[in-house]
PDB file of N, CA and C in Angstrom:
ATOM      1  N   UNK A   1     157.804 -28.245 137.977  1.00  0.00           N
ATOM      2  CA  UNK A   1     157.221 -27.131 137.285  1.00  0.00           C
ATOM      3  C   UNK A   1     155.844 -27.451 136.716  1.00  0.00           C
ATOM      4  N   UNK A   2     155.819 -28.565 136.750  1.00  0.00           N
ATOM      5  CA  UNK A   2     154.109 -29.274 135.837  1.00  0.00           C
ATOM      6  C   UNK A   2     153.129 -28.943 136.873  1.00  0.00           C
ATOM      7  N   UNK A   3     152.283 -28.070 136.072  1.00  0.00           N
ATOM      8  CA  UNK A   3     150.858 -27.531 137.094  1.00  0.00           C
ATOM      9  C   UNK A   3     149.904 -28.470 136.847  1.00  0.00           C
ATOM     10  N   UNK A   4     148.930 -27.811 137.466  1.00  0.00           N
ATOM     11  CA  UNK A   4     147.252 -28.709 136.885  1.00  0.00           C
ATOM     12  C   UNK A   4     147.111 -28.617 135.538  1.00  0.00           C
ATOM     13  N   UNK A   5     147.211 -27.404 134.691  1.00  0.00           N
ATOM     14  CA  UNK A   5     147.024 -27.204 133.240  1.00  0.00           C
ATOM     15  C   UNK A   5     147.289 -28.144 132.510  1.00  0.00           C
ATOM     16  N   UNK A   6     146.932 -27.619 131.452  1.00  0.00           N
ATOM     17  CA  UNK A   6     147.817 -27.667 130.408  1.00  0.00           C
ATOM     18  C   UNK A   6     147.499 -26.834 128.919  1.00  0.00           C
ATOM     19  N   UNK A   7     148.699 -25.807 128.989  1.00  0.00           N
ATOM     20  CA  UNK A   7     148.433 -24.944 127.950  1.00  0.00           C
ATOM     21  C   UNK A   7     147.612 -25.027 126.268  1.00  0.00           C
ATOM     22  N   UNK A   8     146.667 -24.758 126.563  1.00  0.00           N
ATOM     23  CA  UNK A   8     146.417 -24.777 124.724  1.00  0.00           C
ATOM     24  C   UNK A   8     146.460 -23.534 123.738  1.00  0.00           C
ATOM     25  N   UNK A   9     146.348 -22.551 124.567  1.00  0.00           N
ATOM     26  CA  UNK A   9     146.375 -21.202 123.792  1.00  0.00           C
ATOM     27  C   UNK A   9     146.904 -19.953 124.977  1.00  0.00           C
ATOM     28  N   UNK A  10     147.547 -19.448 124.187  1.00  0.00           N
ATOM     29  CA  UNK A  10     148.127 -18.226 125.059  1.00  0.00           C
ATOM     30  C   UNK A  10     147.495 -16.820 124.170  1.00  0.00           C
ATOM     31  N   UNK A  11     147.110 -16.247 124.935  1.00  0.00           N
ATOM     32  CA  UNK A  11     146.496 -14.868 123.366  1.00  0.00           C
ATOM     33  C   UNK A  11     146.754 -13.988 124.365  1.00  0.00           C
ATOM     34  N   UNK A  12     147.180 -12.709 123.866  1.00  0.00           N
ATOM     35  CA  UNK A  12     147.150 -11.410 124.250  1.00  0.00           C
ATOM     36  C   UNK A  12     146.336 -10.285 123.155  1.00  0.00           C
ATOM     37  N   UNK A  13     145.506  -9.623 124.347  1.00  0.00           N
ATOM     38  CA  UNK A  13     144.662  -8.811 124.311  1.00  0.00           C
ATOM     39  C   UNK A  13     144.519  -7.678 125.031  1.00  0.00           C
ATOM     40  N   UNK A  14     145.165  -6.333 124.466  1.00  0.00           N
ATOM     41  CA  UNK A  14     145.294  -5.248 125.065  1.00  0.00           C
ATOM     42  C   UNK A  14     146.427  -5.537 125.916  1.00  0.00           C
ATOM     43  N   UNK A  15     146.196  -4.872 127.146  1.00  0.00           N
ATOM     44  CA  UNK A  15     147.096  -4.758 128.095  1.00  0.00           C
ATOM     45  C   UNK A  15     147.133  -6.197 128.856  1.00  0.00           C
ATOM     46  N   UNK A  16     146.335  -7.276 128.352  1.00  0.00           N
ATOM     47  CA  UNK A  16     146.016  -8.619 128.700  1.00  0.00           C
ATOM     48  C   UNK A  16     146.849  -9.835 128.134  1.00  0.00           C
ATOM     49  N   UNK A  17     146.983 -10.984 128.748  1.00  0.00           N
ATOM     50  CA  UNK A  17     147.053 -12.126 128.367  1.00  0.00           C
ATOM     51  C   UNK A  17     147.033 -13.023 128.858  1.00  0.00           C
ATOM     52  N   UNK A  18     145.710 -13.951 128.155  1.00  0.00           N
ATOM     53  CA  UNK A  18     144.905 -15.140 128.405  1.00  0.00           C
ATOM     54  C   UNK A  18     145.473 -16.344 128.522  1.00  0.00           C
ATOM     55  N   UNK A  19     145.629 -16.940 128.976  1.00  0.00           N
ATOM     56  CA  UNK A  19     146.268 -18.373 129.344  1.00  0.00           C
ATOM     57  C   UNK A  19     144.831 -19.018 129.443  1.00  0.00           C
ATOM     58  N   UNK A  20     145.309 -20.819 128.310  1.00  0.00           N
ATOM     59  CA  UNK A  20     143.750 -21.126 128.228  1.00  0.00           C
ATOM     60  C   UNK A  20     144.135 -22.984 128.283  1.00  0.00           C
ATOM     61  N   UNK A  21     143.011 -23.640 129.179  1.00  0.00           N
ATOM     62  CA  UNK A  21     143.440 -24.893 129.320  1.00  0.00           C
ATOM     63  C   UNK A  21     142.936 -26.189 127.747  1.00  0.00           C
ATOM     64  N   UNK A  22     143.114 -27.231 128.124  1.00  0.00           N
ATOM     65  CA  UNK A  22     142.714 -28.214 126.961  1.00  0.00           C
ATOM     66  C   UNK A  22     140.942 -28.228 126.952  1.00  0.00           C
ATOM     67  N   UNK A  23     140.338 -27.837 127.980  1.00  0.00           N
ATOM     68  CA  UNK A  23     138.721 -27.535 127.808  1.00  0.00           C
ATOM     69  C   UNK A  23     138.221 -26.302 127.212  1.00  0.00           C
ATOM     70  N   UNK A  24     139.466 -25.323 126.341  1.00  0.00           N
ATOM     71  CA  UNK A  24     139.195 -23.889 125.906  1.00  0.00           C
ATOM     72  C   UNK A  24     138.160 -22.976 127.007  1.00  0.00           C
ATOM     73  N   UNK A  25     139.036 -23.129 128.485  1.00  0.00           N
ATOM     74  CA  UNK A  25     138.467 -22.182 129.480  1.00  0.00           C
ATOM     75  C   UNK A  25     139.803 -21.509 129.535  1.00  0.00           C
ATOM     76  N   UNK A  26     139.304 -20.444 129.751  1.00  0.00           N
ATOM     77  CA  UNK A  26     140.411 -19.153 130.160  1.00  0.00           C
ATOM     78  C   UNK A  26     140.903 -19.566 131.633  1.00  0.00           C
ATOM     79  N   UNK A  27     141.968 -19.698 132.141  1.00  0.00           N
ATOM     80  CA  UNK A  27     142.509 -20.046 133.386  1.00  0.00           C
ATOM     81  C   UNK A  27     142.832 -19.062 133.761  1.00  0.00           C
ATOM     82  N   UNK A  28     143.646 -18.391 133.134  1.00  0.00           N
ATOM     83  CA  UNK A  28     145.017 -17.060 134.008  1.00  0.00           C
ATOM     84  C   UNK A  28     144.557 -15.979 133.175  1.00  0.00           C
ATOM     85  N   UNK A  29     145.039 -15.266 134.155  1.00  0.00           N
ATOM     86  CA  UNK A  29     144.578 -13.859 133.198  1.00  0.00           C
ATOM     87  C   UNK A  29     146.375 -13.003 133.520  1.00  0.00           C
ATOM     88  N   UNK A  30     146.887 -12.385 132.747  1.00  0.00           N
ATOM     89  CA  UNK A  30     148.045 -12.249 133.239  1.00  0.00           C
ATOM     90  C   UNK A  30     148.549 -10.612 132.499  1.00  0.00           C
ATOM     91  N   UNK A  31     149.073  -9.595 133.445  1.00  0.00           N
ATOM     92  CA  UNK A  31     149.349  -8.486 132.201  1.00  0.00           C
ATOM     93  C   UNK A  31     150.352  -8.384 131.772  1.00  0.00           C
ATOM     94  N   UNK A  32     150.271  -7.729 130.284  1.00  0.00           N
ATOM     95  CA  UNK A  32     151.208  -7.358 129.752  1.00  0.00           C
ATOM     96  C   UNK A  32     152.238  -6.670 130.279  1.00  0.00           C
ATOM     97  N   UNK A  33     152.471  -5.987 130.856  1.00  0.00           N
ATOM     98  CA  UNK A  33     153.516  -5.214 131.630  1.00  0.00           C
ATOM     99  C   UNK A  33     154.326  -6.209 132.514  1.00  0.00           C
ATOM    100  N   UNK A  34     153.717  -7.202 132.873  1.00  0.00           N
ATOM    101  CA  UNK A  34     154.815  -8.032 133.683  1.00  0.00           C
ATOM    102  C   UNK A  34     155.001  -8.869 132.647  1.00  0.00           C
ATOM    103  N   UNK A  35     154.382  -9.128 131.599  1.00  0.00           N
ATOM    104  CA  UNK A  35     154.691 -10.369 131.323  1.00  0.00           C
ATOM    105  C   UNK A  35     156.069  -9.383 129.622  1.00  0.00           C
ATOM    106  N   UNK A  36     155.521  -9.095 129.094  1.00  0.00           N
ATOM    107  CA  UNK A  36     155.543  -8.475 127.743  1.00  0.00           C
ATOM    108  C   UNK A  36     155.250  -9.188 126.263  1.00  0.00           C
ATOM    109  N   UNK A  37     155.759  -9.540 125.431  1.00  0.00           N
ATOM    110  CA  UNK A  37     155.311 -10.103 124.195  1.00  0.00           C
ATOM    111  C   UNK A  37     155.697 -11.441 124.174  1.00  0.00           C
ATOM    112  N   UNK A  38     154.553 -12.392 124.310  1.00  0.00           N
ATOM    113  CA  UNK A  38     154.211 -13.799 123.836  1.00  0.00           C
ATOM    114  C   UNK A  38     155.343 -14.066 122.918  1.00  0.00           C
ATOM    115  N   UNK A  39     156.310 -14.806 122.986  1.00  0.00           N
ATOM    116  CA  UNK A  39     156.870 -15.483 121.833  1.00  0.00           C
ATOM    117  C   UNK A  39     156.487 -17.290 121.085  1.00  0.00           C
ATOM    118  N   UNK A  40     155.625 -17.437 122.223  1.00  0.00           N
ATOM    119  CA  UNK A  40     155.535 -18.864 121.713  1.00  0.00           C
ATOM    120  C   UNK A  40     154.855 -19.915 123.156  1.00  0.00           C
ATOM    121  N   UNK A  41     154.839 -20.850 122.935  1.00  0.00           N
ATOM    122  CA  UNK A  41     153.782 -21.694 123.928  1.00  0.00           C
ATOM    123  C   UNK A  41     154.074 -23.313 123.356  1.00  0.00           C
ATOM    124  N   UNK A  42     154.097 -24.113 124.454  1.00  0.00           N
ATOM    125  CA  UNK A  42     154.218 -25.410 124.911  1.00  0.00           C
ATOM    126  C   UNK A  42     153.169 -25.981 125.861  1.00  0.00           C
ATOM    127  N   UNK A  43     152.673 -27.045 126.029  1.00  0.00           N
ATOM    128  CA  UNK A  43     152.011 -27.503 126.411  1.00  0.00           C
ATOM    129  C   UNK A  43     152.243 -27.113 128.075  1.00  0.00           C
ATOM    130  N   UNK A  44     153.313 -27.291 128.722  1.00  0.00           N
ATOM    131  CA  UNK A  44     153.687 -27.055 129.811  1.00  0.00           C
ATOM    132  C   UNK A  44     154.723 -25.555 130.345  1.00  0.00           C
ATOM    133  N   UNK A  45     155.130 -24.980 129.133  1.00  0.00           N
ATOM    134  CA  UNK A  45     155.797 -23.449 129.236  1.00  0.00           C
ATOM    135  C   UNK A  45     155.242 -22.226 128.693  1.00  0.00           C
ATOM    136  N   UNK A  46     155.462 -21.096 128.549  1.00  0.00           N
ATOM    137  CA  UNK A  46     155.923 -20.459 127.436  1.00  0.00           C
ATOM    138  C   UNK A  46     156.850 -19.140 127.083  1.00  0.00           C
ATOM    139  N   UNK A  47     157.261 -18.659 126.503  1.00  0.00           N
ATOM    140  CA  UNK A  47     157.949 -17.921 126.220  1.00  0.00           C
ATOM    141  C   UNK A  47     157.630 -16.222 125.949  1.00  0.00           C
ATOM    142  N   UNK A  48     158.412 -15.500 126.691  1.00  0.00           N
ATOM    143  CA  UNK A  48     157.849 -14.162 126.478  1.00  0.00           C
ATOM    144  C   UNK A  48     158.826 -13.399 126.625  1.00  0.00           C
ATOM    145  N   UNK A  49     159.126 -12.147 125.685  1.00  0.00           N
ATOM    146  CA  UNK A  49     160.109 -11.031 125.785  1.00  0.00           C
ATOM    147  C   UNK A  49     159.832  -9.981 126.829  1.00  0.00           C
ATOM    148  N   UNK A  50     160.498  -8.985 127.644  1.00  0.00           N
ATOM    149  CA  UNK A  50     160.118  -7.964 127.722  1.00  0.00           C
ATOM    150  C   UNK A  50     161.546  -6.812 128.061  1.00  0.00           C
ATOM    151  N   UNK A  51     161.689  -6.346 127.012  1.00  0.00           N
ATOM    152  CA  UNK A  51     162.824  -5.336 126.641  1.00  0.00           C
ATOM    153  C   UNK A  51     164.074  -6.294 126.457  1.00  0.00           C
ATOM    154  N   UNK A  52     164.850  -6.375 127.067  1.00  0.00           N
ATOM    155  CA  UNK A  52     165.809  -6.991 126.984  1.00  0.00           C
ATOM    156  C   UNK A  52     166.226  -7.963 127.245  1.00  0.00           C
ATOM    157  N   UNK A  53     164.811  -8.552 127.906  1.00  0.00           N
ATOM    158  CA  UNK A  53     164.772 -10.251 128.844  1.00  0.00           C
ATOM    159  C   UNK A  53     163.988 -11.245 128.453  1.00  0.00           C
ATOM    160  N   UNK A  54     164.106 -12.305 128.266  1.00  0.00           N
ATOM    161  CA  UNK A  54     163.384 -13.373 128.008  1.00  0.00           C
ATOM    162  C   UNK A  54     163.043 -14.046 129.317  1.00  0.00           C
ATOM    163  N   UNK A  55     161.855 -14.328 129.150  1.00  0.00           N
ATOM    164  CA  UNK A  55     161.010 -14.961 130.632  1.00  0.00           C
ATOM    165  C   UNK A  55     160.464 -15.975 130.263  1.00  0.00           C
ATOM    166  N   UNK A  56     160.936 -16.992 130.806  1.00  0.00           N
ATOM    167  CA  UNK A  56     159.671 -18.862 131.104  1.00  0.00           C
ATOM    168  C   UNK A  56     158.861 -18.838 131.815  1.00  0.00           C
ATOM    169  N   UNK A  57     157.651 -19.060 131.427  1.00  0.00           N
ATOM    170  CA  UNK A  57     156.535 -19.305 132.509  1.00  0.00           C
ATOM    171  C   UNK A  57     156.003 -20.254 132.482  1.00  0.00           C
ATOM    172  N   UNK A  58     155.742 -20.929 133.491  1.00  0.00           N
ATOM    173  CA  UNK A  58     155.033 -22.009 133.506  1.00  0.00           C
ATOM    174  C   UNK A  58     153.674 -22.142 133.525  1.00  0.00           C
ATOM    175  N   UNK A  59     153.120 -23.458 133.203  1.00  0.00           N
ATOM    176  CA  UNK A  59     151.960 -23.512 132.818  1.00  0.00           C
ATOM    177  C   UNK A  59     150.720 -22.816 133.875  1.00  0.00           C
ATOM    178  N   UNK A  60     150.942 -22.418 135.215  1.00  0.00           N
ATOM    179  CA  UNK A  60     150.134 -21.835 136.251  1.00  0.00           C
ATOM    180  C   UNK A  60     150.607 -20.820 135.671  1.00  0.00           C
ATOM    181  N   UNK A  61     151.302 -19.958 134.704  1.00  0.00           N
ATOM    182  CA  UNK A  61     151.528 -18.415 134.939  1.00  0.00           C
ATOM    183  C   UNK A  61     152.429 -17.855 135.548  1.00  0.00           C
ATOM    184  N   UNK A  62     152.961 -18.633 136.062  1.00  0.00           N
ATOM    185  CA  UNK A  62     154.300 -17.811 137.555  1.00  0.00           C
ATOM    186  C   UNK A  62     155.661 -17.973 136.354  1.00  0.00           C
ATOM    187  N   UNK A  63     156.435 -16.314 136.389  1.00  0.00           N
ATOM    188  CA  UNK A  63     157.821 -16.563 135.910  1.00  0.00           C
ATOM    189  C   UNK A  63     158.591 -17.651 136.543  1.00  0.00           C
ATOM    190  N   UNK A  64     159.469 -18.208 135.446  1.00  0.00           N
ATOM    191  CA  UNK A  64     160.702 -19.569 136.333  1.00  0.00           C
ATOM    192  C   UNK A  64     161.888 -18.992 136.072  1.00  0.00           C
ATOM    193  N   UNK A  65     161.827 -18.228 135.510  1.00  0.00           N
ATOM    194  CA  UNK A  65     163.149 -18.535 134.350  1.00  0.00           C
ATOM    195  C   UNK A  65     163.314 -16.699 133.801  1.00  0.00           C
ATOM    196  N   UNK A  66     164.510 -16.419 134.233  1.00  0.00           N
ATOM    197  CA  UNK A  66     164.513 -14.580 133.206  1.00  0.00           C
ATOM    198  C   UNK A  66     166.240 -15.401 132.752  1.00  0.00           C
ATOM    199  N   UNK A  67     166.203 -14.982 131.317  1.00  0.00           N
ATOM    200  CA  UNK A  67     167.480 -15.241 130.459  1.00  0.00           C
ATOM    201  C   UNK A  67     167.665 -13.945 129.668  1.00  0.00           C
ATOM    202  N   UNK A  68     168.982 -13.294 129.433  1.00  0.00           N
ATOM    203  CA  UNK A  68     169.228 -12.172 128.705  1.00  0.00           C
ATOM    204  C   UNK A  68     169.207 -12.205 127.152  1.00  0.00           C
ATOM    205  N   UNK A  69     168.543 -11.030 126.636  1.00  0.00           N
ATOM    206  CA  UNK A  69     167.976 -11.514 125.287  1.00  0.00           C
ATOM    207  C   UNK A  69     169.868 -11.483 124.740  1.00  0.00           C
ATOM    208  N   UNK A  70     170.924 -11.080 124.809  1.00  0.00           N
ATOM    209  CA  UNK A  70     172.027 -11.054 124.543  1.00  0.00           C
ATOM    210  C   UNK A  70     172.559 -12.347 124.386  1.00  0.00           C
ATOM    211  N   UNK A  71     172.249 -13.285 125.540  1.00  0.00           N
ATOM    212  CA  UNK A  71     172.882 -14.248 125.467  1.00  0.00           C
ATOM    213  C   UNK A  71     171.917 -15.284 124.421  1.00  0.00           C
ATOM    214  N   UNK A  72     170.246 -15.414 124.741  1.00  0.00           N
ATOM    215  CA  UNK A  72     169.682 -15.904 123.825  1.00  0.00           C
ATOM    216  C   UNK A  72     169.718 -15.313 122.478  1.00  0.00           C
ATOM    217  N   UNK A  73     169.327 -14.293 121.972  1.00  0.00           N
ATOM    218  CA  UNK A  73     169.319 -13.589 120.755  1.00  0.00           C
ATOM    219  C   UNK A  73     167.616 -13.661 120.585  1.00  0.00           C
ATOM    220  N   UNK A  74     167.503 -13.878 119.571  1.00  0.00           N
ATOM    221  CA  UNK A  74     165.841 -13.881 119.237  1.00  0.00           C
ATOM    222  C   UNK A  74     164.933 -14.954 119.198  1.00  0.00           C
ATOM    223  N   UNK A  75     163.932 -15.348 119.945  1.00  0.00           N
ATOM    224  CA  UNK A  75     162.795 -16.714 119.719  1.00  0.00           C
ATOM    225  C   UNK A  75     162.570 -16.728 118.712  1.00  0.00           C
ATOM    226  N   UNK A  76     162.702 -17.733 118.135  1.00  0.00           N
ATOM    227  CA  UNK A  76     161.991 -17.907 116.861  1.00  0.00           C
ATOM    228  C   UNK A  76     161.251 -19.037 116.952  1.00  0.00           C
ATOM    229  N   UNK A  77     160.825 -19.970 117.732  1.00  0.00           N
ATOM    230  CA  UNK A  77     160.018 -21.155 117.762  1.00  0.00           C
ATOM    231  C   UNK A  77     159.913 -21.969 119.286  1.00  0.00           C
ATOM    232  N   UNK A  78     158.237 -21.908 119.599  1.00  0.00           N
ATOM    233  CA  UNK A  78     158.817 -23.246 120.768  1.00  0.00           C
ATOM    234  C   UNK A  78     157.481 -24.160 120.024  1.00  0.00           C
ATOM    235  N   UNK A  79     158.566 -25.109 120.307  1.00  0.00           N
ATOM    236  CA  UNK A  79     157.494 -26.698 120.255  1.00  0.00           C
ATOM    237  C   UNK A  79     158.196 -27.769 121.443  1.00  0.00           C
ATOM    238  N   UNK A  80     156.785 -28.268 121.974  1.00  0.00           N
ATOM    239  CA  UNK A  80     156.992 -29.198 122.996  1.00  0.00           C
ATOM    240  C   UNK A  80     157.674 -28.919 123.956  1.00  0.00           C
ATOM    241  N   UNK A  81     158.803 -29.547 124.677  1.00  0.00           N
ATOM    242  CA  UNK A  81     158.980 -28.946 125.800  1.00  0.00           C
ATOM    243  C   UNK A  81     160.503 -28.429 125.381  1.00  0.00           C
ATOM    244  N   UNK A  82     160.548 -27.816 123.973  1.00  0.00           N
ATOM    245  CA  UNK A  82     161.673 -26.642 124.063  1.00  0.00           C
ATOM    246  C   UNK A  82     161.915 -24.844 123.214  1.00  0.00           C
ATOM    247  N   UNK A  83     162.544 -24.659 122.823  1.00  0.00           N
ATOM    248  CA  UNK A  83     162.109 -23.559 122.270  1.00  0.00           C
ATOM    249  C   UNK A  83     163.594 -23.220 121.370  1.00  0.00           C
ATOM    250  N   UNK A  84     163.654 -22.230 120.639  1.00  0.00           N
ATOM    251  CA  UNK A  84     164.702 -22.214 119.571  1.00  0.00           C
ATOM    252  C   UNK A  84     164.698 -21.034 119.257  1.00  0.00           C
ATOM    253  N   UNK A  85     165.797 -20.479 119.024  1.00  0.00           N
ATOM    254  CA  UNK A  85     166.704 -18.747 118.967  1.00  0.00           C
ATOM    255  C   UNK A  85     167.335 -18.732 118.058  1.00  0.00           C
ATOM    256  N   UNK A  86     167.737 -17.235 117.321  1.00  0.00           N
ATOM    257  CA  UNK A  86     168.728 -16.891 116.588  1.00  0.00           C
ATOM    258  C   UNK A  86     169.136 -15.731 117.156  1.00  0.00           C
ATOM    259  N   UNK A  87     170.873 -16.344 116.852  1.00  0.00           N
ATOM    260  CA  UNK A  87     171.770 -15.215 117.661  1.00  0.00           C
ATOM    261  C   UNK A  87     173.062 -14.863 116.898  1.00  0.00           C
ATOM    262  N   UNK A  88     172.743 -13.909 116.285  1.00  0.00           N
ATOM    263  CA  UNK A  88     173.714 -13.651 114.896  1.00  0.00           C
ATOM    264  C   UNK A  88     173.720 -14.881 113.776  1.00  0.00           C
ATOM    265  N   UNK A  89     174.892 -15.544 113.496  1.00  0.00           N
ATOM    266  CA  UNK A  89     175.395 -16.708 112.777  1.00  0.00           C
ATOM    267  C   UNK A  89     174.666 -18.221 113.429  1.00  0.00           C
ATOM    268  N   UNK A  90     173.672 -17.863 114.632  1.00  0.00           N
ATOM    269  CA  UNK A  90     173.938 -19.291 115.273  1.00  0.00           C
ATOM    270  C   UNK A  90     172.346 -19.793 115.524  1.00  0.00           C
ATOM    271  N   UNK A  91     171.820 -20.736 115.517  1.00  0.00           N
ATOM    272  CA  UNK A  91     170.718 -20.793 116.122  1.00  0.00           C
ATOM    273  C   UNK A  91     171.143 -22.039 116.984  1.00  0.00           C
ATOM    274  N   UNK A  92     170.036 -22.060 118.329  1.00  0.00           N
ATOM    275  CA  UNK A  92     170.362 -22.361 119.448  1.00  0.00           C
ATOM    276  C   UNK A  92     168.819 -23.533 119.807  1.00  0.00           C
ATOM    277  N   UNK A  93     168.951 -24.000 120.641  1.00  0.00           N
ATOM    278  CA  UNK A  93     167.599 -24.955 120.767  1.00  0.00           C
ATOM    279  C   UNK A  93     167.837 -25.045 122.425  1.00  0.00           C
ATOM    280  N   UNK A  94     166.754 -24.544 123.348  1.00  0.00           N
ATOM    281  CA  UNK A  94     166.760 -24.329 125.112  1.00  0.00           C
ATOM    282  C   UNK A  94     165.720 -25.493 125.252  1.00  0.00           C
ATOM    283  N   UNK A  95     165.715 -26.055 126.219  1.00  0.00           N
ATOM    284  CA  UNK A  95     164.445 -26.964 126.699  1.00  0.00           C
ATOM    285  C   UNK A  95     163.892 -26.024 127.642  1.00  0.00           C
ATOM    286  N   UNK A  96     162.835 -26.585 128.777  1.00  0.00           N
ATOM    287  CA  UNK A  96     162.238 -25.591 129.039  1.00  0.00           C
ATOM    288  C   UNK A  96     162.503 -25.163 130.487  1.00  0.00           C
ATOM    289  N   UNK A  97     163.212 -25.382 130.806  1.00  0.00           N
ATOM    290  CA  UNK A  97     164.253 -24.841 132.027  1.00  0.00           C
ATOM    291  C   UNK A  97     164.934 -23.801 131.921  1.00  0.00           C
ATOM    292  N   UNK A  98     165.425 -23.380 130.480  1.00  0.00           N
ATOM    293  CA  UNK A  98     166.449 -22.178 130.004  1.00  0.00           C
ATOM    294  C   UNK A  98     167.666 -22.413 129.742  1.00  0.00           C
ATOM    295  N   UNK A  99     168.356 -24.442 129.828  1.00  0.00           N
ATOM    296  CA  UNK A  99     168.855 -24.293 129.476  1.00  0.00           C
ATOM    297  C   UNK A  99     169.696 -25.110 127.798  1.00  0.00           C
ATOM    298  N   UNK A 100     170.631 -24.293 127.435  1.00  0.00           N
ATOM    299  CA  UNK A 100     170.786 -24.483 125.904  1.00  0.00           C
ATOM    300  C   UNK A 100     171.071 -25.881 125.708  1.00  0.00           C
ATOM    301  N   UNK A 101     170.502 -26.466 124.660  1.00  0.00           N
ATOM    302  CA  UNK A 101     170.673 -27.920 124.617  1.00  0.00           C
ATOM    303  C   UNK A 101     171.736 -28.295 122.917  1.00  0.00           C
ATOM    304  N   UNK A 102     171.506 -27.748 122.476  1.00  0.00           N
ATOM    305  CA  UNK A 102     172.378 -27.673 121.176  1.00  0.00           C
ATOM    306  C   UNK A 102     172.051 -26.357 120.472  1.00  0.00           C
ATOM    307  N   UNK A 103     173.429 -26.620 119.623  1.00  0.00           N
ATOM    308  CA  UNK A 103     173.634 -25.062 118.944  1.00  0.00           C
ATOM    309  C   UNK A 103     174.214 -25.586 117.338  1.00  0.00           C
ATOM    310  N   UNK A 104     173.807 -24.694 116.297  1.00  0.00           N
ATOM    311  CA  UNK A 104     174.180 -25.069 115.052  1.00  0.00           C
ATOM    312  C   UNK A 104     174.400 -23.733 114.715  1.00  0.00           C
ATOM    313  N   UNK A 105     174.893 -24.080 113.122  1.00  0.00           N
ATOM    314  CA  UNK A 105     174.945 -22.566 112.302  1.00  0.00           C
ATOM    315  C   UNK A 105     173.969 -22.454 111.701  1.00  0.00           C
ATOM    316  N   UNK A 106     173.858 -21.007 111.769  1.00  0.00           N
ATOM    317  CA  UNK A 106     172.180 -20.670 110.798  1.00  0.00           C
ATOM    318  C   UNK A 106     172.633 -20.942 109.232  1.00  0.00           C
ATOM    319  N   UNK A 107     173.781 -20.708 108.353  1.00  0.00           N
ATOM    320  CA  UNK A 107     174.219 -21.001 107.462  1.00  0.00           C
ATOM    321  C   UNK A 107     173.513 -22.625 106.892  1.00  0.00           C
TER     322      UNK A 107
END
């Protein structure tokens, strides 16, 4: 999954979103409609909602990964190469493949 990149900033703008390398050049240009709302970014992934689906993309931009927001619940964080959910009572920790690597109580 490791491209040429490597992510430093993901921004969305309008119907847009910028994918940007470690030289702060814009690489990808990618739309909102396929992609939907940015949840978060890793050096080599990142994370994005759209309605009811959670999508991984990798650092070129190409979806890897669609996971149901049901089974994940809500992003609440990615760092490094994983990312972290709350799903009712539980929060959850995915690496960047999609899949769940440990689970605790939000309590």
């Amino acid at each position: 999954m490791m491209g040429a990149h490597k992510i430093t900033s993901v921004e969305t703008r309008g119907s847009w979103v910028y994918m940007y390398d470690e030289s702060g050049h814009r690489y990808k240009t990618l739309s909102t409609s396929s992609v939907g709302v940015v949840k978060g970014y890793g050096a080599e992934f990142f994370v994005s909602q759209h309605g009811s689906w959670i999508y991984l993309f990798d650092s070129e931009g190409r979806r890897y990964k669609t996971l149901s927001t049901s089974s994940v619940g809500e992003v609440t964080g990615v760092a490094g190469n994983t990312f972290t959910s709350r799903n009712g009572s539980w929060i959850y920790t995915w690496d960047k493949d999609g899949k769940r690597i440990n689970t605790r109580s939000a309590h």
